[in-house]
C-alpha atoms as a PDB file:
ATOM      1  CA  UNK A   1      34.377  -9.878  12.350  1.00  0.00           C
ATOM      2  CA  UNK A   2      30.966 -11.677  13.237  1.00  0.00           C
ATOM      3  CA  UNK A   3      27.738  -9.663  12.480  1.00  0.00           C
ATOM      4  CA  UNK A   4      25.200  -8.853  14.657  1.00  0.00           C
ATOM      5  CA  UNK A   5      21.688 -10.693  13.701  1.00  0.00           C
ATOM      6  CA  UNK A   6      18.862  -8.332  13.663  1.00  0.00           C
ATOM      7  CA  UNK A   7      15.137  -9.714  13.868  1.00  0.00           C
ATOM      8  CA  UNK A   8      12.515  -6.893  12.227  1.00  0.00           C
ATOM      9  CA  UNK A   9       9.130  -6.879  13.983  1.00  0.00           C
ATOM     10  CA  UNK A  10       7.630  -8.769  10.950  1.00  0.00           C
ATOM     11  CA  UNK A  11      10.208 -11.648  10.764  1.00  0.00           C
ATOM     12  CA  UNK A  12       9.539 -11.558  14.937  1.00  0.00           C
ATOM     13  CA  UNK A  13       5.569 -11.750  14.285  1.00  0.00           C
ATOM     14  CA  UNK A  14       5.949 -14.742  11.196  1.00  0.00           C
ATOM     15  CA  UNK A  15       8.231 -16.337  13.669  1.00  0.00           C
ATOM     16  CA  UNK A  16       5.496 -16.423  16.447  1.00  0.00           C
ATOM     17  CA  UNK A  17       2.847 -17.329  14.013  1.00  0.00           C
ATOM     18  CA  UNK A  18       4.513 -20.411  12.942  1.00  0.00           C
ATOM     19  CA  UNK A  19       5.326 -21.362  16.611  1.00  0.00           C
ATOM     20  CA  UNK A  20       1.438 -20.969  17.503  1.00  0.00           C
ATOM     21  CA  UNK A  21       0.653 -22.761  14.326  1.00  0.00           C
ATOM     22  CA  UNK A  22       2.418 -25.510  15.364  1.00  0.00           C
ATOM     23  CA  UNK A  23       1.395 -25.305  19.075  1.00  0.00           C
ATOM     24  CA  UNK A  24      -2.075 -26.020  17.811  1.00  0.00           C
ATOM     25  CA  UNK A  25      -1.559 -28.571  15.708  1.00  0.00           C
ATOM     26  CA  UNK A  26       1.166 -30.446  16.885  1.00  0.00           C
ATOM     27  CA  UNK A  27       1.821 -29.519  20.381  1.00  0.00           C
ATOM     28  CA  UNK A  28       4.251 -26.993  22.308  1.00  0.00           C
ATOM     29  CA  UNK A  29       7.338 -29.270  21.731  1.00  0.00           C
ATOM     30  CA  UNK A  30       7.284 -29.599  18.236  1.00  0.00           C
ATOM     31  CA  UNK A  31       6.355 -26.210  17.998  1.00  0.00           C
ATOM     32  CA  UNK A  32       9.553 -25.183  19.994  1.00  0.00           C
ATOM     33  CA  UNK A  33      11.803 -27.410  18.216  1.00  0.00           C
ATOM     34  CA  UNK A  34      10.894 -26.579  14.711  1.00  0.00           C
ATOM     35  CA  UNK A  35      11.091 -22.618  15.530  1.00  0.00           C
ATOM     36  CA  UNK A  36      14.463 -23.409  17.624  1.00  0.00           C
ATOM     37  CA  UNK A  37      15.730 -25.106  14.361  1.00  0.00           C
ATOM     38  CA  UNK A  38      14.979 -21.632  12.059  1.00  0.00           C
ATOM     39  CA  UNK A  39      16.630 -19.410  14.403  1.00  0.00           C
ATOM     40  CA  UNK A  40      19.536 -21.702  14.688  1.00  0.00           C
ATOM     41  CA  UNK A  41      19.609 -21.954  11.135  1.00  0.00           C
ATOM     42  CA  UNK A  42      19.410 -18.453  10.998  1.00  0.00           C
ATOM     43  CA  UNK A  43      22.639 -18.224  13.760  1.00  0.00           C
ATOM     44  CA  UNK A  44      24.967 -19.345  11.070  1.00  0.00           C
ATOM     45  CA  UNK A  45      24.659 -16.165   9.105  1.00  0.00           C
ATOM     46  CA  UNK A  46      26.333 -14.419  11.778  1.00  0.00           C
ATOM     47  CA  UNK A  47      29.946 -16.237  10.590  1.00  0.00           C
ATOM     48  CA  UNK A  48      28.946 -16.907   7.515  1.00  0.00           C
ATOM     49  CA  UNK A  49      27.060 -13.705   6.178  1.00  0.00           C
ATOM     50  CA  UNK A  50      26.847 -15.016   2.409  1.00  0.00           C
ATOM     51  CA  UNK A  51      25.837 -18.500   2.666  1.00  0.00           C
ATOM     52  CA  UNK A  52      22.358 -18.031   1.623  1.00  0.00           C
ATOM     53  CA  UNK A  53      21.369 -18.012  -1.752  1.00  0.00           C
ATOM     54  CA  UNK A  54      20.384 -14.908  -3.623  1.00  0.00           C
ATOM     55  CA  UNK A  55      16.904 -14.483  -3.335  1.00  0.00           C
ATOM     56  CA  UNK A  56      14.989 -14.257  -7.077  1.00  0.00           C
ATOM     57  CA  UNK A  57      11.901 -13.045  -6.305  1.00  0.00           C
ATOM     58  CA  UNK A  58      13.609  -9.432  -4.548  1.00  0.00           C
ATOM     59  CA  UNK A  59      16.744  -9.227  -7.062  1.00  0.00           C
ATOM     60  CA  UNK A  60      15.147  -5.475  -8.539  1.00  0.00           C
ATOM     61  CA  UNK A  61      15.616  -4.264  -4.968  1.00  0.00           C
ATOM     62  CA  UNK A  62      18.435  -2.271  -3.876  1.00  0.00           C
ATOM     63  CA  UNK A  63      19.744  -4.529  -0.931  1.00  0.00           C
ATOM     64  CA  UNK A  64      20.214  -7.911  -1.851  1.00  0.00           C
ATOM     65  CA  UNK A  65      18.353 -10.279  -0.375  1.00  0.00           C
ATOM     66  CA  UNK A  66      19.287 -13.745   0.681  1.00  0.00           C
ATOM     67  CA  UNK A  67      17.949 -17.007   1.805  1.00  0.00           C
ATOM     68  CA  UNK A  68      18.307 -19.847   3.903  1.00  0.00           C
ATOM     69  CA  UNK A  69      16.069 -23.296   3.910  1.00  0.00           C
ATOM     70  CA  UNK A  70      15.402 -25.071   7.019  1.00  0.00           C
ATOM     71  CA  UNK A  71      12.577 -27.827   6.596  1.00  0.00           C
ATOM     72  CA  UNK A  72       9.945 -26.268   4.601  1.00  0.00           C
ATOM     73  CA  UNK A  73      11.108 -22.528   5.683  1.00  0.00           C
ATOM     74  CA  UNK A  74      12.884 -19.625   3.905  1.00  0.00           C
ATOM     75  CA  UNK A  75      14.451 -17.275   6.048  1.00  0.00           C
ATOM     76  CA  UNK A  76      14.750 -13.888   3.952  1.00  0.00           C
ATOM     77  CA  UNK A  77      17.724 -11.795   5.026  1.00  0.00           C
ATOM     78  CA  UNK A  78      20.259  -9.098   3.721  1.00  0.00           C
ATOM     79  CA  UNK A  79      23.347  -7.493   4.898  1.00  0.00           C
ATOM     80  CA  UNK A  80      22.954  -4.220   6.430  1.00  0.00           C
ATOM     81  CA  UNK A  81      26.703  -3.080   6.258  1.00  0.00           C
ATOM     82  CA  UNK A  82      25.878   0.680   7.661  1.00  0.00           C
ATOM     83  CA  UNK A  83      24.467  -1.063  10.801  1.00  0.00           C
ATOM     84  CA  UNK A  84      26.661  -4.295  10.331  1.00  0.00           C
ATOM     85  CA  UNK A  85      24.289  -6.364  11.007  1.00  0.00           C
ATOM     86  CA  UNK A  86      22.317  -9.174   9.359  1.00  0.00           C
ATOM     87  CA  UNK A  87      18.658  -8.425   8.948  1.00  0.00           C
ATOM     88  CA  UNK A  88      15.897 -11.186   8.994  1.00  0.00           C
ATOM     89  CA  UNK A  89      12.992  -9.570   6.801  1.00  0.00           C
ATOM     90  CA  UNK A  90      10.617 -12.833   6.723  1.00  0.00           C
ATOM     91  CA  UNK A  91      10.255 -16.313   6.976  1.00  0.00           C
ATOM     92  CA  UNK A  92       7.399 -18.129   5.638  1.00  0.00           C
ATOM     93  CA  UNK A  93       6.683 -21.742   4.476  1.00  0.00           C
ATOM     94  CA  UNK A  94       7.646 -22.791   0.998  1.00  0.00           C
ATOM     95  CA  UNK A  95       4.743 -24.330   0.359  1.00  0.00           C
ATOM     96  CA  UNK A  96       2.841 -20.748   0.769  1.00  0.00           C
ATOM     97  CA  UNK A  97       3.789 -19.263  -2.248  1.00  0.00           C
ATOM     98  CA  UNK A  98       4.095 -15.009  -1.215  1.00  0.00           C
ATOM     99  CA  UNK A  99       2.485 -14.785  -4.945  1.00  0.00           C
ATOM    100  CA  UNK A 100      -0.050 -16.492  -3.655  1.00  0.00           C
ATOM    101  CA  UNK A 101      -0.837 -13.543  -1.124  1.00  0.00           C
ATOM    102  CA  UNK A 102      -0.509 -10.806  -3.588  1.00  0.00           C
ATOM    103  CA  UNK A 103      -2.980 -12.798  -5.557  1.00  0.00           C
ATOM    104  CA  UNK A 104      -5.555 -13.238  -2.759  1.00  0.00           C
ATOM    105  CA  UNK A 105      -5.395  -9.110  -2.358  1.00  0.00           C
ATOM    106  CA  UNK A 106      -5.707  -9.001  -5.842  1.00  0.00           C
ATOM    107  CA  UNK A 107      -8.849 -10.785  -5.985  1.00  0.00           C
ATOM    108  CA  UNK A 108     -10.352  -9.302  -2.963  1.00  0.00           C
ATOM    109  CA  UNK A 109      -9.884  -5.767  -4.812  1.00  0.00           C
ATOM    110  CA  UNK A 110     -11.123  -6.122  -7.966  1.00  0.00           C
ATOM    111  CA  UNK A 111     -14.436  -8.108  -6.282  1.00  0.00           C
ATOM    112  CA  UNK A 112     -14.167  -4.924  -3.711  1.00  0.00           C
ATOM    113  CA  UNK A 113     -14.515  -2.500  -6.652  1.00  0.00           C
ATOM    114  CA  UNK A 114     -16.775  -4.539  -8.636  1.00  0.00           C
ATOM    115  CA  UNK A 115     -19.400  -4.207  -4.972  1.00  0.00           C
ATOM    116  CA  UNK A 116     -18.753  -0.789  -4.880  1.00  0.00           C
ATOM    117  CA  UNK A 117     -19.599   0.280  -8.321  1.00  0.00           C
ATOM    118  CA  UNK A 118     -22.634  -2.233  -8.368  1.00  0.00           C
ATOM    119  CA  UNK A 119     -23.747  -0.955  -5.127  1.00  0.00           C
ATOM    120  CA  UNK A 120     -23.199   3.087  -6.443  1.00  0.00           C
ATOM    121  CA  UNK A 121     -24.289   3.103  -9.964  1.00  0.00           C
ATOM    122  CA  UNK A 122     -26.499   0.233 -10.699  1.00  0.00           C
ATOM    123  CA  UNK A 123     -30.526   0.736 -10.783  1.00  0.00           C
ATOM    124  CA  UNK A 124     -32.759  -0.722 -12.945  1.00  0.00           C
ATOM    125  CA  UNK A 125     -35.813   1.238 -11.981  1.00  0.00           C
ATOM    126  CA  UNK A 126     -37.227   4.692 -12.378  1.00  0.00           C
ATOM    127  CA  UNK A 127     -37.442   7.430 -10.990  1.00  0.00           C
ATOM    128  CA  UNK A 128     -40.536   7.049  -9.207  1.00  0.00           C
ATOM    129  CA  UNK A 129     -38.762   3.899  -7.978  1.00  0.00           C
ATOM    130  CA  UNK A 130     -36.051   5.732  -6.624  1.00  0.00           C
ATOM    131  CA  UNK A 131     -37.794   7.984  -4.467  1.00  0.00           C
ATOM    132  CA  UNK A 132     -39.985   5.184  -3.360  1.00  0.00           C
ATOM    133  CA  UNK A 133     -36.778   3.495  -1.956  1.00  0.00           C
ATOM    134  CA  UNK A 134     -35.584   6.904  -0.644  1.00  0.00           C
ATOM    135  CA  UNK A 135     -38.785   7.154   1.435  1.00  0.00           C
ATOM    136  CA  UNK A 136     -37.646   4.103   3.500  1.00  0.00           C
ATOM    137  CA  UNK A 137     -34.177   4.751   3.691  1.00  0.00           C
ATOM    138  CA  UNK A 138     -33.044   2.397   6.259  1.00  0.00           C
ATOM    139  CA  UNK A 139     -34.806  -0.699   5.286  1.00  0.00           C
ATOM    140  CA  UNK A 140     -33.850  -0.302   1.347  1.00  0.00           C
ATOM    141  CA  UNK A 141     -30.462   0.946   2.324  1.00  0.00           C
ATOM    142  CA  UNK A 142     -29.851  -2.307   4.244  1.00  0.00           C
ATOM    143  CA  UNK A 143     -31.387  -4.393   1.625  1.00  0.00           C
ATOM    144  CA  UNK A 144     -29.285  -2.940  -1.255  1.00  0.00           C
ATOM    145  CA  UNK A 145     -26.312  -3.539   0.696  1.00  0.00           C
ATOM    146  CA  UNK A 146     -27.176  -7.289   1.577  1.00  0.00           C
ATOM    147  CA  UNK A 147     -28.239  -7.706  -2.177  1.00  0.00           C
ATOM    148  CA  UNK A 148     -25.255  -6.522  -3.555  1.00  0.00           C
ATOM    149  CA  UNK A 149     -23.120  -7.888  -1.165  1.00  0.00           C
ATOM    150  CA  UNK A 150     -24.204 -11.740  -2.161  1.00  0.00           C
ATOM    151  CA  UNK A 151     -21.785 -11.020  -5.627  1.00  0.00           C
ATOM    152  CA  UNK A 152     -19.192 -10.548  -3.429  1.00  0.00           C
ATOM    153  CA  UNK A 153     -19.741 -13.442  -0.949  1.00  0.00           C
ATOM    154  CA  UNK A 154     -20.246 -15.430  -4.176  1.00  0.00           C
ATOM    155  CA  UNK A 155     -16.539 -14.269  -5.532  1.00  0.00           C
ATOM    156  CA  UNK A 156     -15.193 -14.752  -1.785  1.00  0.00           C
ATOM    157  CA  UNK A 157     -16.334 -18.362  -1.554  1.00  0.00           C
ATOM    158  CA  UNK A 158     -14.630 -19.171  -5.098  1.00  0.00           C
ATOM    159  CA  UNK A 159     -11.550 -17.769  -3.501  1.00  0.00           C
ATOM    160  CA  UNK A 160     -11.801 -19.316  -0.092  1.00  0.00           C
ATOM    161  CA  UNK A 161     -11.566 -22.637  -2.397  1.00  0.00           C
ATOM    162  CA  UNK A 162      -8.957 -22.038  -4.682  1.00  0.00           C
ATOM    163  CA  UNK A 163      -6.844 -21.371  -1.510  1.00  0.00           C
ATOM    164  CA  UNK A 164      -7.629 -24.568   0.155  1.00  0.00           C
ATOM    165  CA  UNK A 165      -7.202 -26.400  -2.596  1.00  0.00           C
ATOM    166  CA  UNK A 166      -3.511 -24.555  -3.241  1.00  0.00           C
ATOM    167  CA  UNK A 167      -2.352 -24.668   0.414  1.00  0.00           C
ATOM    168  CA  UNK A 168      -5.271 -27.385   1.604  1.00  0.00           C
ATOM    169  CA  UNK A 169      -5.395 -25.167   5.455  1.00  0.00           C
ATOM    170  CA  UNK A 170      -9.376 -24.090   5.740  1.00  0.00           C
ATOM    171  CA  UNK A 171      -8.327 -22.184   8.596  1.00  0.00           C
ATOM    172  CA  UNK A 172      -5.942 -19.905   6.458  1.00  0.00           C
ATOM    173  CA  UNK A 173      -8.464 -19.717   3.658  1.00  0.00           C
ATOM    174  CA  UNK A 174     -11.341 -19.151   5.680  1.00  0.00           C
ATOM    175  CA  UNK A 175      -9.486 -16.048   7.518  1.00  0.00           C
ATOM    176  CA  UNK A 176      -8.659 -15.044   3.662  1.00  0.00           C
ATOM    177  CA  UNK A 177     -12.121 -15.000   3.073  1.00  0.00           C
ATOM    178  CA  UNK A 178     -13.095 -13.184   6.617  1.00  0.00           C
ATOM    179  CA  UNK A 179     -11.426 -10.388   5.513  1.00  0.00           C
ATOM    180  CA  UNK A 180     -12.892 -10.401   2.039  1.00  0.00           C
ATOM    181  CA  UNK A 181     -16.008 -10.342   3.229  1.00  0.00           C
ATOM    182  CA  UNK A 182     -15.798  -7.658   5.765  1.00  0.00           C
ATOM    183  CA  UNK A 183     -13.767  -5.480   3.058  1.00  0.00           C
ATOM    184  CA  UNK A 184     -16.560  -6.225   0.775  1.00  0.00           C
ATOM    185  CA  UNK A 185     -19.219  -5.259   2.899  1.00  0.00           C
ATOM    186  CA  UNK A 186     -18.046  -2.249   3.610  1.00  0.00           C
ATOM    187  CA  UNK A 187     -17.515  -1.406  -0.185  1.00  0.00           C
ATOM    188  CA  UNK A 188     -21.071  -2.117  -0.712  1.00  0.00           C
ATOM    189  CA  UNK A 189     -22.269   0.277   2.036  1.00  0.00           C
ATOM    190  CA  UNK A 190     -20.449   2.827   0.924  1.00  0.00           C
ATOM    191  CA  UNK A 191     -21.960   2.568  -2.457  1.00  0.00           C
ATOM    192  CA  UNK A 192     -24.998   1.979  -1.370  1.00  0.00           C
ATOM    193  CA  UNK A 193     -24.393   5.309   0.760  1.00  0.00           C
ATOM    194  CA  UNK A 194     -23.209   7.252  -1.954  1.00  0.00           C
ATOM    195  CA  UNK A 195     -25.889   6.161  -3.638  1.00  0.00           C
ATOM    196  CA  UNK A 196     -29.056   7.417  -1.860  1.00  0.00           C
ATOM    197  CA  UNK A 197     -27.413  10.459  -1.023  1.00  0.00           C
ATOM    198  CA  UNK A 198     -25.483  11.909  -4.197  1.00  0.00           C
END
């Protein structure tokens, strides 16, 4: 008996992602094609549920996961057999390693926590000097936050390169580093909140 092929909302969103990708780059019929070839690709698990290959990187979970290759994509699936259905779980480009990811949020937490601590704990002056900054809190408060905040920029950047030169996409590695930077900005206002005030 066939089984039914069930998208999740992530597969769905990767899906779209690589379609708009595309779109951009190489215009709406390549885009279409390409994406048309992964979900026929995809199809073929409906008669032929075990075709894919077991997938390495998820073999210490308790479904077993599966893939597929179509051009430079893996399609990650696993057989539901309570719902009887196929699941697609993800599909991403081989040439973005998923390590890769858990790296980048990695990185952008320990340089998070480093800018927190920095911005919560770290003085060099004295007391006097601390009360002189408390007496213009706003001004010091935002120039303890920028000042700290250039580590993290600094540690950003480095990753914003290593990216590019891993994947060579600025526009993926400079979103990567977007989001360090706001996360890292925030960390240092916190600290530098926490420290005035504790």
């Amino acid at each position: 008996m066939e089984l039914k092929l069930f998208w999740t909302d992530f597969s769905q969103k990767e899906l779209e992602k690589i379609y708009q990708y595309y779109r951009e780059k190489a215009g709406t019929r390549i885009a279409k094609k390409l994406v048309n070839g992964i979900y026929n690709e995809a199809l073929k698990l409906k008669s032929q549920p075990e075709i894919g290959q077991p997938e390495e990187l998820l073999k210490n979970r308790k479904q077993e996961f599966r893939y597929l290759v179509y051009k430079n994509y893996k399609v990650i699936c696993w057989i539901n057999n309570e719902e009887n259905r196929i699941e697609i779980n993800d599909v991403f480009d081989t040439r973005q390693n998923p390590i890769r990811k858990i790296l980048n949020y990695i990185w952008i937490g320990i340089t998070t926590l480093m800018v927190f601590l920095i911005s919560r704990f770290f003085f060099l002056g004295s007391e006097e000097d601390f009360e002189f900054l408390k007496a213009d809190l706003l001004s010091n408060l935002l120039n303890r936050t920028i000042s700290v905040m250039v580590i993290g920029v600094v540690s950003i950047l480095i990753l914003v390169l290593i990216n590019y030169f891993m994947i060579k996409n600025w526009k993926t590695s400079i979103r990567t580093g977007l989001i360090g930077i706001v996360v890292c900005f925030l960390s240092s206002l916190i600290g530098t909140l926490l420290f005035f005030y504790n």
